[in-house]
N, C-alpha and C. Protein backbone atom coordinates (compact mmCIF):
# COMPACT_ATOMS: atom_id res chain seq x y z
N UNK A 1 -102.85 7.89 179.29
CA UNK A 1 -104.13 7.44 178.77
C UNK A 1 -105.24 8.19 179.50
N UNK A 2 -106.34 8.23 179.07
CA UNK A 2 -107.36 8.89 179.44
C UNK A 2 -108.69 7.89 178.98
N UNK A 3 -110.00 8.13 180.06
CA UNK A 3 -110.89 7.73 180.18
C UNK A 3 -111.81 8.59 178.57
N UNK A 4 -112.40 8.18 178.31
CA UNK A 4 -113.71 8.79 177.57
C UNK A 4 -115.29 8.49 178.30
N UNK A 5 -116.00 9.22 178.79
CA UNK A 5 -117.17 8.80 179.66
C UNK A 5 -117.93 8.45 178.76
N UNK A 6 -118.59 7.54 178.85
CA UNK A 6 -119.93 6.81 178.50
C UNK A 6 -120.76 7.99 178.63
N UNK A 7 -121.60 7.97 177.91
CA UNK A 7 -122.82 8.54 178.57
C UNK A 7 -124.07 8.60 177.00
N UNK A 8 -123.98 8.13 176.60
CA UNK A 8 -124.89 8.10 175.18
C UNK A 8 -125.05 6.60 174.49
N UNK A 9 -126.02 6.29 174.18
CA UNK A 9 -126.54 4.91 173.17
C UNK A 9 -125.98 5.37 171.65
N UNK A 10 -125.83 6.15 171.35
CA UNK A 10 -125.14 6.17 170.38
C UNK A 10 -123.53 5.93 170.74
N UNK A 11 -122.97 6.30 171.55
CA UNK A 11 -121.67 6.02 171.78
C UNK A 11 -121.54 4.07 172.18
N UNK A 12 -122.41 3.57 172.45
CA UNK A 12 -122.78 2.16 172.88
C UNK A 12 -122.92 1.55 171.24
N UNK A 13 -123.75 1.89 170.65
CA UNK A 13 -123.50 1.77 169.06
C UNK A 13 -122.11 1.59 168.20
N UNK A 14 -121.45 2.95 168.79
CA UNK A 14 -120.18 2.73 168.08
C UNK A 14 -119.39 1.65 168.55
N UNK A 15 -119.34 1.25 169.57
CA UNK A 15 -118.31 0.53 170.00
C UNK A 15 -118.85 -1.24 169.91
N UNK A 16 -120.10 -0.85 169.69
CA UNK A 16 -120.30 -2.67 168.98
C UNK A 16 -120.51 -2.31 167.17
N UNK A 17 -120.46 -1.28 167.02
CA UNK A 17 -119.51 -1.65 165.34
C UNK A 17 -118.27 -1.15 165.00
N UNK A 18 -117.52 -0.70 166.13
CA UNK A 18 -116.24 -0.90 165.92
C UNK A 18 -115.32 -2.22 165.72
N UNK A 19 -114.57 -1.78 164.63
CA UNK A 19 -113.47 -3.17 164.30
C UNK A 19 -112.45 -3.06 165.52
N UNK A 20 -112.04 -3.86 166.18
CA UNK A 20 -110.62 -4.06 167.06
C UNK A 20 -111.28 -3.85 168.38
N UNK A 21 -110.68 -3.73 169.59
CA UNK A 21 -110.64 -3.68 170.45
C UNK A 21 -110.82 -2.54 171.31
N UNK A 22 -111.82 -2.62 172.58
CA UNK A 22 -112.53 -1.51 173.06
C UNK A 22 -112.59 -1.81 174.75
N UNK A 23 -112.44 -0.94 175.91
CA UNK A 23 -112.86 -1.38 177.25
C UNK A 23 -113.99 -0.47 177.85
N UNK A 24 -114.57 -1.17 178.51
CA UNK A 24 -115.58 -0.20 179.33
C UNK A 24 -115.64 -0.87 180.84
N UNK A 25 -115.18 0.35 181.54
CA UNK A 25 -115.12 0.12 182.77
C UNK A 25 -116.81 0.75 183.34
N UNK A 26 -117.05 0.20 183.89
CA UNK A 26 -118.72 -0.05 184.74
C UNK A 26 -117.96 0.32 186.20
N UNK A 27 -118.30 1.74 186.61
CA UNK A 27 -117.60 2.22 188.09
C UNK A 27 -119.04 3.11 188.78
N UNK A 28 -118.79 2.10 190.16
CA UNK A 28 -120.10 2.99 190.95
C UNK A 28 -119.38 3.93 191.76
N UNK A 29 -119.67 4.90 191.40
CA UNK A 29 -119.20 6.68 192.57
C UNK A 29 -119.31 6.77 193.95
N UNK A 30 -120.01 5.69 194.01
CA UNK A 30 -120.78 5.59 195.57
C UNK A 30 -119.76 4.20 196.57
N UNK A 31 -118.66 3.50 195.97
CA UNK A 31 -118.84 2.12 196.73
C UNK A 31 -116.98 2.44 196.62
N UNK A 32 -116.64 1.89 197.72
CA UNK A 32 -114.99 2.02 197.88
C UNK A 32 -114.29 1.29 197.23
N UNK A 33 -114.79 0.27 197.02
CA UNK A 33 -114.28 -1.29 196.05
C UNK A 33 -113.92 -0.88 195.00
N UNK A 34 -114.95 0.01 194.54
CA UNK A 34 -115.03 0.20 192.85
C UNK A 34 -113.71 1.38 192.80
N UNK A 35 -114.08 1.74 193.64
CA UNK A 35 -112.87 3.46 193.16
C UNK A 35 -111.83 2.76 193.34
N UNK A 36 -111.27 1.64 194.77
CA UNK A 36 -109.95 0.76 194.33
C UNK A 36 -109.82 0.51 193.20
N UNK A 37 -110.48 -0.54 192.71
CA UNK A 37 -110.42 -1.12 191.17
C UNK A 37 -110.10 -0.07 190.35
N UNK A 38 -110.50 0.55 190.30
CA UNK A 38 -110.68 1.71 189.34
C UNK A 38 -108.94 2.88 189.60
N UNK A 39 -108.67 2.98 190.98
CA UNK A 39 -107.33 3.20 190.78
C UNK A 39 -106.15 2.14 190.74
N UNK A 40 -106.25 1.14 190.82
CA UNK A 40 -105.78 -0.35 190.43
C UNK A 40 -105.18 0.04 189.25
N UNK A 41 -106.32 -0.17 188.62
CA UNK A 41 -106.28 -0.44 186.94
C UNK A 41 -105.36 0.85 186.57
N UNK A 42 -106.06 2.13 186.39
CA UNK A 42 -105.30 3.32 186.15
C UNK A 42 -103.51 3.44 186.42
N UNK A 43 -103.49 2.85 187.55
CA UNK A 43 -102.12 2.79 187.80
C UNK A 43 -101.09 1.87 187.04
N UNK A 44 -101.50 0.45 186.32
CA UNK A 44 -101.13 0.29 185.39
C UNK A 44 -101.72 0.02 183.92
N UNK A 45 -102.39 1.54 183.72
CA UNK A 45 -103.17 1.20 181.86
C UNK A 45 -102.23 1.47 181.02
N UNK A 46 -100.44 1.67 181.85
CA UNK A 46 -99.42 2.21 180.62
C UNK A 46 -99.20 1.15 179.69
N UNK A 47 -99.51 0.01 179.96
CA UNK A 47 -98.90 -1.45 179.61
C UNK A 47 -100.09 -1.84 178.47
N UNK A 48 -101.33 -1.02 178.59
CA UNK A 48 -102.33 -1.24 177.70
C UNK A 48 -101.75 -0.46 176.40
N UNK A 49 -101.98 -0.65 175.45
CA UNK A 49 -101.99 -0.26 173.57
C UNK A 49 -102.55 1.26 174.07
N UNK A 50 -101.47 1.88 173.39
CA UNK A 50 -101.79 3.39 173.50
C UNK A 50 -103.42 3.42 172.69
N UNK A 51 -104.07 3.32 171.65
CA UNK A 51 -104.67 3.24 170.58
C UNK A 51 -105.99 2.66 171.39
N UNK A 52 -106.17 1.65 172.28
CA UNK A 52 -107.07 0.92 172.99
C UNK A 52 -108.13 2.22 173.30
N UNK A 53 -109.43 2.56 172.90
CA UNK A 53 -110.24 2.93 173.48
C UNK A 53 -110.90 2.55 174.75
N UNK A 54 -111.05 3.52 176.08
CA UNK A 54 -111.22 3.27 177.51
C UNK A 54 -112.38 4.23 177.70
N UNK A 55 -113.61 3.03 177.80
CA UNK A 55 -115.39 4.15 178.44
C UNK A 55 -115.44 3.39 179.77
N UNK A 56 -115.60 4.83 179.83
CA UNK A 56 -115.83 5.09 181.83
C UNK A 56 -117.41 5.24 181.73
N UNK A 57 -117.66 4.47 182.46
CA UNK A 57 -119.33 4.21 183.00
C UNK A 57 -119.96 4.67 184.58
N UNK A 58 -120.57 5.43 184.37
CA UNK A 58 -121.14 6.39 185.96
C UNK A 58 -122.27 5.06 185.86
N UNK A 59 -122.14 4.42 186.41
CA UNK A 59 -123.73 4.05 186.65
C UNK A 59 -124.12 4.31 187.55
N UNK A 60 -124.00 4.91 188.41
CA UNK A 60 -124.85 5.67 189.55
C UNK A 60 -125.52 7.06 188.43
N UNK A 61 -124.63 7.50 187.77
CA UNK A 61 -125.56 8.67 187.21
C UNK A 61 -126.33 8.04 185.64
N UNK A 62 -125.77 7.32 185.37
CA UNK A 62 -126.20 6.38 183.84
C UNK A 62 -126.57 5.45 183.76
N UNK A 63 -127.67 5.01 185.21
CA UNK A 63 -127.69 3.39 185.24
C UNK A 63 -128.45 2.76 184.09
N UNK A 64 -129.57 3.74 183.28
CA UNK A 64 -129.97 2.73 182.04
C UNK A 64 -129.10 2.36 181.17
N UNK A 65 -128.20 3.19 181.02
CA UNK A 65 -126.61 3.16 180.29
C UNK A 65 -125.86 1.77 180.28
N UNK A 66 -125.69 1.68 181.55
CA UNK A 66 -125.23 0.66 182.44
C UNK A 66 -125.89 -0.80 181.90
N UNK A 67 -127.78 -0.31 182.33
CA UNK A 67 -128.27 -1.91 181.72
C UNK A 67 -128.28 -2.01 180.28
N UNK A 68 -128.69 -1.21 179.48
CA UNK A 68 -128.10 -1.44 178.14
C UNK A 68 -126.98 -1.97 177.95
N UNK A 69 -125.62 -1.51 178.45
CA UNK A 69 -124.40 -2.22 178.02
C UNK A 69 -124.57 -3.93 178.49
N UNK A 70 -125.40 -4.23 179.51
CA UNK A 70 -125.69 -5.36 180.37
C UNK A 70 -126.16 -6.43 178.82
N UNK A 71 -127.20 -5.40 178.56
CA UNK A 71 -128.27 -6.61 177.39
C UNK A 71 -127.38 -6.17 176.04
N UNK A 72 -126.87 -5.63 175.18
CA UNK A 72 -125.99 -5.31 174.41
C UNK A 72 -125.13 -6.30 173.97
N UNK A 73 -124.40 -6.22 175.09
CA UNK A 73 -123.02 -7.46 175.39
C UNK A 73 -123.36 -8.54 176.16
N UNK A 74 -124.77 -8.88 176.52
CA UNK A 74 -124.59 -10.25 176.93
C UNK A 74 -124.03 -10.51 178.34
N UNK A 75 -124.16 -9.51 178.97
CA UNK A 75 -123.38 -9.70 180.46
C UNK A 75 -124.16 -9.05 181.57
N UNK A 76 -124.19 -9.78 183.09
CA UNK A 76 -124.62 -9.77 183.46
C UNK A 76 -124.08 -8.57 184.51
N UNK A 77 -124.72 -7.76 184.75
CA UNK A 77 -124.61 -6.29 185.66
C UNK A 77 -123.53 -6.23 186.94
N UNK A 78 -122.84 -5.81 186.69
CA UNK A 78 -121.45 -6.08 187.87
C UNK A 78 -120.93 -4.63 188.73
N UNK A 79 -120.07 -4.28 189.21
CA UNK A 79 -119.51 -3.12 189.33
C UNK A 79 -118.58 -3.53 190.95
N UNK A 80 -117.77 -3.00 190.44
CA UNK A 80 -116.96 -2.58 189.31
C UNK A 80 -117.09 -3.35 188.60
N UNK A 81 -116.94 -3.27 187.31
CA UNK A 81 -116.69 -4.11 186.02
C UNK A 81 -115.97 -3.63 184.99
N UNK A 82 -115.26 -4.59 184.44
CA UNK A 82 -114.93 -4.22 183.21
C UNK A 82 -115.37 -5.36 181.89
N UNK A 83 -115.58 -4.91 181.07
CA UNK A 83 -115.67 -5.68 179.85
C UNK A 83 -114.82 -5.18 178.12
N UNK A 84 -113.94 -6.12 177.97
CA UNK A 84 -112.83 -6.67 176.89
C UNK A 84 -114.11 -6.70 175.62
N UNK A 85 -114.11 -5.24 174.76
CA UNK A 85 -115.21 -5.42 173.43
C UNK A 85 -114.23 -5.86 172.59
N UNK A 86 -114.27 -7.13 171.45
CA UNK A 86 -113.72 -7.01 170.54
C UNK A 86 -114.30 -7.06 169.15
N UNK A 87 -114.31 -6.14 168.61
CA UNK A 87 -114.91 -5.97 167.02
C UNK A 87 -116.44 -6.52 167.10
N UNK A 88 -117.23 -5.41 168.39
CA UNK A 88 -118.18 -5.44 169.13
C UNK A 88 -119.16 -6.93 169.68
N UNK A 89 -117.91 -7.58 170.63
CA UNK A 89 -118.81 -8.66 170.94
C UNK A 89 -117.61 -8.66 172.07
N UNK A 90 -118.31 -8.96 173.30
CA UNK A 90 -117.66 -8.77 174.75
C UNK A 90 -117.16 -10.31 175.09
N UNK A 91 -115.65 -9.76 174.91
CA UNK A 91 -114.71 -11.32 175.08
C UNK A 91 -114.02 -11.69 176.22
N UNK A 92 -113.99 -10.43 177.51
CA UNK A 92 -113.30 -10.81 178.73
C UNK A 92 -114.66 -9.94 179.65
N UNK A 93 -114.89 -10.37 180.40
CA UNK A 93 -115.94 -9.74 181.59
C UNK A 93 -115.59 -9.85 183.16
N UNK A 94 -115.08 -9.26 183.40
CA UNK A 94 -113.94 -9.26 184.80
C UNK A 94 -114.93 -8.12 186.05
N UNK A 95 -114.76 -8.77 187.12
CA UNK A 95 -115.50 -7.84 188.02
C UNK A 95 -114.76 -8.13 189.26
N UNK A 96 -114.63 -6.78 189.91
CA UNK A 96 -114.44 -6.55 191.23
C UNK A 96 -112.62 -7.11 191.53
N UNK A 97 -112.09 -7.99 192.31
CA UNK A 97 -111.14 -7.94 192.35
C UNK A 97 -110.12 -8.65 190.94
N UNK A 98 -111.05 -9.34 190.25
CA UNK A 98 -110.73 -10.07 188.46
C UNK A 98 -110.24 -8.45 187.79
N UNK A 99 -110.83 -7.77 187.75
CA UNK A 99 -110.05 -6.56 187.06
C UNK A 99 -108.87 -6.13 187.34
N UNK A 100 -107.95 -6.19 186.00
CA UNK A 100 -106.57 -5.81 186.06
C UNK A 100 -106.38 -5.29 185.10
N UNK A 101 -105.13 -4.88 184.47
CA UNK A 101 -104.13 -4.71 183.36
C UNK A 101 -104.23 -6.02 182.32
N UNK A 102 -103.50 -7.11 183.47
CA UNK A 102 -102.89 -7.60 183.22
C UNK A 102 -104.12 -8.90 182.96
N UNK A 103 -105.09 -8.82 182.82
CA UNK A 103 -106.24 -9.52 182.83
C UNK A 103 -106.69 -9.83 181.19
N UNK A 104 -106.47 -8.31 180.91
CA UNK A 104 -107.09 -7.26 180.01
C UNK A 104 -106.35 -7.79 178.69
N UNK A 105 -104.68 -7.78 179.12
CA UNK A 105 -103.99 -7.87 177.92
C UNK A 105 -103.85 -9.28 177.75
N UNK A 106 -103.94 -10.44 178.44
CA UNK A 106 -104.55 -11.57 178.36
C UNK A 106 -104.78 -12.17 176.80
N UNK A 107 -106.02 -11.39 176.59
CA UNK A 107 -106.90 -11.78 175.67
C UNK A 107 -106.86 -10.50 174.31
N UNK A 108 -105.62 -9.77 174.36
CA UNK A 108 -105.09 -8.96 173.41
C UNK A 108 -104.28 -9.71 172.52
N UNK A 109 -104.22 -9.69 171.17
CA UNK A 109 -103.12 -10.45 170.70
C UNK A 109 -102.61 -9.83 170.04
């Protein structure tokens, strides 16, 4: 699996009118926590739906990015974070050591 980077409001668009299921990981470049989490997760995204779209979020370099996805989806600014889009409305919001795999697929059905 592979990341797709965030980095555009139009790409924020697509994924709240996308049908099915979407993740966006919210990762600060700067903080050790986050890069754990962030190789956490990676280490098991095999168990995630090949098909699952995965946006990687710089918010150190994209932080309006960042607060947009914040007011967008209704959630309040985290990082690490991840947030569970489904058929663009944010259904799992997991931060810091709450981020998993196994969190994720939870609320997959």
């Amino acid at each position: 699996m592979n990341w797709t980077s965030l980095e555009s409001t139009d790409q924020i668009s697509t994924i709240k009118n996308s049908a099915g299921y979407s993740v966006i990981f919210k990762h600060s470049t700067r903080c050790s926590i986050s890069m754990m989490v962030k190789k956490r997760f990676e280490l098991d995204w095999d168990k995630l739906p090949q098909n699952l779209p995965l946006y990687f979020l710089d918010l150190i370099k994209y932080r309006e990015l960042s607060n947009q996805v914040a007011t967008d989806f209704f959630v309040h600014h985290e990082s690490p974070q991840l947030l569970m889009i489904k058929d663009g409305e944010c259904i799992l919001d997991l931060s810091h050591g709450e981020v998993s795999v196994e969190e994720a697929m939870s609320v997959i059905s």
